[in-house]
Protein backbone atom coordinates (compact mmCIF):
# COMPACT_ATOMS: atom_id res chain seq x y z
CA UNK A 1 34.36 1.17 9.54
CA UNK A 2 36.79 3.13 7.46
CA UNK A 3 37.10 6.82 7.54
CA UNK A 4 35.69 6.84 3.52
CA UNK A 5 33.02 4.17 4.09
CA UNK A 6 31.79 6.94 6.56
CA UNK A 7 32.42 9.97 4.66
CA UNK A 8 30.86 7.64 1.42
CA UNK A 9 27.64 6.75 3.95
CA UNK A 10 27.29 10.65 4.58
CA UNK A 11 26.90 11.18 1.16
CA UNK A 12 24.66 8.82 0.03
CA UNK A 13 22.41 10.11 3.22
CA UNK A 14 22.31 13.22 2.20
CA UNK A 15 20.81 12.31 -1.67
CA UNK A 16 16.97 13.65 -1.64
CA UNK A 17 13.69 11.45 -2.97
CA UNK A 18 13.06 11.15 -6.33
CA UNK A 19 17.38 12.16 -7.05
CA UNK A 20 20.30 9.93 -8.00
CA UNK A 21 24.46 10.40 -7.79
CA UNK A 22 26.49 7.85 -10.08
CA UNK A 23 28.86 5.94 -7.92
CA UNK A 24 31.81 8.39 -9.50
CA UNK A 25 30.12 11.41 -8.01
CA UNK A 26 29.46 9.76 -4.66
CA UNK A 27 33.50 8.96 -4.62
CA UNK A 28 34.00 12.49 -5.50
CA UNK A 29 31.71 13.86 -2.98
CA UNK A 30 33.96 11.43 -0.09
CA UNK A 31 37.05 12.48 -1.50
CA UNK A 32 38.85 9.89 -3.43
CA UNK A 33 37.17 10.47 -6.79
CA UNK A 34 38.86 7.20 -8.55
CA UNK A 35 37.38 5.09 -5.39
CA UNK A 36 34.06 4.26 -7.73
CA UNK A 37 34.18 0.80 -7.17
CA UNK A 38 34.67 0.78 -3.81
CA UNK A 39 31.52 2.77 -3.14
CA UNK A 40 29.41 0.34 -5.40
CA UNK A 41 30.88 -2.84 -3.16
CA UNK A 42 29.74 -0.62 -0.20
CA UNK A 43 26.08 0.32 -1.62
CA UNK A 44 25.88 -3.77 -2.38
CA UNK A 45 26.31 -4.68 0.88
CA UNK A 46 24.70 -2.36 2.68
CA UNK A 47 21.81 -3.32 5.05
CA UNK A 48 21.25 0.06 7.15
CA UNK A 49 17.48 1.50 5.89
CA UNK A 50 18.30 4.58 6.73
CA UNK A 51 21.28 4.43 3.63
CA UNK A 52 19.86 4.74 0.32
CA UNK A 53 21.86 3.20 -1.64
CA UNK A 54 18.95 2.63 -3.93
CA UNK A 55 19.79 5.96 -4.80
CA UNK A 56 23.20 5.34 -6.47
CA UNK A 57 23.11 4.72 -10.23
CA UNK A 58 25.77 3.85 -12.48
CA UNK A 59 27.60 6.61 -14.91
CA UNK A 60 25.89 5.13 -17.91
CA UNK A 61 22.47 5.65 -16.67
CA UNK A 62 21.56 2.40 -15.94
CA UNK A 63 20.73 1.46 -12.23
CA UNK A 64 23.00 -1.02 -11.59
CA UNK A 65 22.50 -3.73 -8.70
CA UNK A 66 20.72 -3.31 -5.42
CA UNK A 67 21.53 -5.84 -3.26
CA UNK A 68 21.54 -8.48 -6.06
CA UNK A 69 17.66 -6.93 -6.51
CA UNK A 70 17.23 -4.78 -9.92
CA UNK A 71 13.95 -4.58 -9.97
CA UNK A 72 13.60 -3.68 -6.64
CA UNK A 73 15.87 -0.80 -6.67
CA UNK A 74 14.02 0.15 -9.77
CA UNK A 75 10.57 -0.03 -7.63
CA UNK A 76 11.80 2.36 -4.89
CA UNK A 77 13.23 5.15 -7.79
CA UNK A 78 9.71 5.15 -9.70
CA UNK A 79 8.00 4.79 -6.08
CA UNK A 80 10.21 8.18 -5.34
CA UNK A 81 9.67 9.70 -8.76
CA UNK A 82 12.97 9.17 -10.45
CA UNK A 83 11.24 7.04 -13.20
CA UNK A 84 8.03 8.80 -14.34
């Protein structure tokens, strides 16, 4: 594991329930704010529970992919209180 993917991993740790950070901000947060994409190819293959990626939205808005899983990504946010 890179220095980033743990500084990016860190971050995403750190986001509370029911509260999202876009992909950019996450980048941002690790230091290497024009490393976006990186982060979401991290977040889609991420398998450690205790990362919640599920937590990591695009900059439009929209959720983006969760494992390949929309809908279940959009389950946990409303299940957290994101989506009311």
């Amino acid at each position: 594991m890179t220095i980033f993917q743990e500084k990016v991993y860190a971050v995403v740790k750190k986001i509370p329930k029911g509260k999202v950070l876009t992909y950019k901000e996450v980048a941002k947060k690790a230091g290497k704010p024009l490393a976006f994409r990186v982060v979401g190819n991290l977040m889609s293959r991420n398998q450690d529970k205790k990362i919640p990626c599920h937590r990591v939205i695009r900059s439009d808005g929209k959720i983006g992919g969760y494992n390949g899983l929309q809908g279940q990504k959009r389950y946990l946010l409303t299940k957290e209180g994101y989506f009311r």
